[in-house]
Protein backbone atom coordinates (compact mmCIF):
# COMPACT_ATOMS: atom_id res chain seq x y z
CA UNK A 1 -45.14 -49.93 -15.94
CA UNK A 2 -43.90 -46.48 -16.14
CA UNK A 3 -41.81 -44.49 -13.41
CA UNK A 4 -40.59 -41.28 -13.37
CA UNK A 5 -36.56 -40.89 -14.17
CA UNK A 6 -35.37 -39.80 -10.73
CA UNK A 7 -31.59 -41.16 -11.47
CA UNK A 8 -30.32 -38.04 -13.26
CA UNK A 9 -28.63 -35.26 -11.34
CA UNK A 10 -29.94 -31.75 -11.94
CA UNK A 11 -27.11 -28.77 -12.07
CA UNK A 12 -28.18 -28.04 -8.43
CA UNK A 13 -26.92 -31.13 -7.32
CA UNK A 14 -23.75 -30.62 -8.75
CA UNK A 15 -23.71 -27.38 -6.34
CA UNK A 16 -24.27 -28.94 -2.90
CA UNK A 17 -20.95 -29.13 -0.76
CA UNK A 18 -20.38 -32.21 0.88
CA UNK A 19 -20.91 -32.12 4.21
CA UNK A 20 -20.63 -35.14 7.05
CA UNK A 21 -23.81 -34.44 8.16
CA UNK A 22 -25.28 -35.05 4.56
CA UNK A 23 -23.19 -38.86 4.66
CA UNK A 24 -25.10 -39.82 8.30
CA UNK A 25 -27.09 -42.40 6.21
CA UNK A 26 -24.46 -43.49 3.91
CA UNK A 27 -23.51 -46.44 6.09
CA UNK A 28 -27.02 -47.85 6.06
CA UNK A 29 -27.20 -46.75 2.78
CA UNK A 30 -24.44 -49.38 2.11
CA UNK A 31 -25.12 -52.21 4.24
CA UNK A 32 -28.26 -52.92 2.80
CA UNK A 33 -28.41 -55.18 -0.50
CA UNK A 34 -31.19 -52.42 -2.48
CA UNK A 35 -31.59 -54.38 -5.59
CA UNK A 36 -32.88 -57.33 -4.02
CA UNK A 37 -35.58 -54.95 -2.56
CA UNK A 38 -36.08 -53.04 -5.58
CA UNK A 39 -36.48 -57.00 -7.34
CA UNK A 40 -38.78 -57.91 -4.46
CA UNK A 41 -41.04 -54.30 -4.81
CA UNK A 42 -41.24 -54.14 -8.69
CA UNK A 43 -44.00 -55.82 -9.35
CA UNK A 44 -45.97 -54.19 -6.52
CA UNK A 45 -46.96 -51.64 -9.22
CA UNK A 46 -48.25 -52.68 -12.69
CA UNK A 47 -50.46 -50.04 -14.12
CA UNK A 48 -49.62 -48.83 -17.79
CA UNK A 49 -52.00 -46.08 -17.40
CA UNK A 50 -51.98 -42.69 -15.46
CA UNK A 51 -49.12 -40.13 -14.91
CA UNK A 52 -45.70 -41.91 -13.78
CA UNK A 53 -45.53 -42.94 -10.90
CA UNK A 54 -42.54 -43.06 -8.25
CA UNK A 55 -39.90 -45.90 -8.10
CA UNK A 56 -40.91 -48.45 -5.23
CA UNK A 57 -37.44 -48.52 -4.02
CA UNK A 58 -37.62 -44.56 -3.62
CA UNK A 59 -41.66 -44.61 -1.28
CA UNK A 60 -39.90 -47.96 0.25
CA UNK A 61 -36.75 -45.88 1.36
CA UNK A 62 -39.13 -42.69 2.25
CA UNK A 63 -41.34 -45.39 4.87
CA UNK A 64 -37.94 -46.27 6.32
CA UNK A 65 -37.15 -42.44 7.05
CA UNK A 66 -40.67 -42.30 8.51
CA UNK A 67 -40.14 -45.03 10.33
CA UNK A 68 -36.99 -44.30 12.08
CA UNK A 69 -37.61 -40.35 12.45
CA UNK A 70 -41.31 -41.05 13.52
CA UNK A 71 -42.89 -38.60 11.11
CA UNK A 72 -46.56 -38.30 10.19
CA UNK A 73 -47.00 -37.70 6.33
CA UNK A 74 -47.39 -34.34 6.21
CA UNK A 75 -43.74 -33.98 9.09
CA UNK A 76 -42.10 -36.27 6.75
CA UNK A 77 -43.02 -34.52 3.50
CA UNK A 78 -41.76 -31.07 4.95
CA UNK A 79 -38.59 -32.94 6.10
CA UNK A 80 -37.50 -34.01 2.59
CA UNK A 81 -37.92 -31.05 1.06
CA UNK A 82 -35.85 -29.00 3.21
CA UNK A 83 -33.73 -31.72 4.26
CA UNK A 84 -30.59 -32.81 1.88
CA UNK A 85 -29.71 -35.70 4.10
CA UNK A 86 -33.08 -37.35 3.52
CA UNK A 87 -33.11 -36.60 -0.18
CA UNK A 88 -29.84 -37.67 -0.60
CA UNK A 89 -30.91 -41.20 0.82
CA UNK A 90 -33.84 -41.74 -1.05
CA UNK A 91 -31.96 -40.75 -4.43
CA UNK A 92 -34.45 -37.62 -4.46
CA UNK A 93 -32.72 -34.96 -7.21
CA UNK A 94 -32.90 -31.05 -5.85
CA UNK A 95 -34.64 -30.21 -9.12
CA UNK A 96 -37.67 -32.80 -7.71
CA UNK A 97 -40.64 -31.52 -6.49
CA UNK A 98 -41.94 -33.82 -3.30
């Protein structure tokens, strides 16, 4: 199973300025016990052929945001990537493409 590296920050991470509204999911964020979800999702996706594919913890977080901000795929794409608050949440790095 192969998944793309999304756990290294790029140099234009290391320029965003902290900001409360950035932290508004931080509390949720920390509640919730993620590696018994990322445990739980692993095995969803098996294939050892193809391009890499995303980490299930990252689309799991992403249908939470959908969820709770009632976005349609194409709102919620737009919405991460201009929105720092939702990339920050799903562990998204600036240097990503969505």
């Amino acid at each position: 199973m192969s998944w793309k590296n999304t756990q290294q920050n790029s140099f234009a991470d290391s320029l965003v300025v902290e900001h409360k509204s950035l932290s508004e999911l931080d509390d949720v964020h920390n509640i919730i016990n993620w590696s018994e979800i990322e445990q739980t999702l692993s095995s969803l996706y098996s294939s050892v052929r193809g391009a890499p594919s995303y980490p299930p913890l990252m689309m799991f977080k992403i249908l939470i945001l959908q969820a709770w901000y009632n976005l349609s795929d194409e709102a919620l794409e737009k919405q991460i990537a201009r929105d720092l608050m939702f990339r920050r949440f799903i562990d998204l790095s600036l240097s990503e493409a969505v």
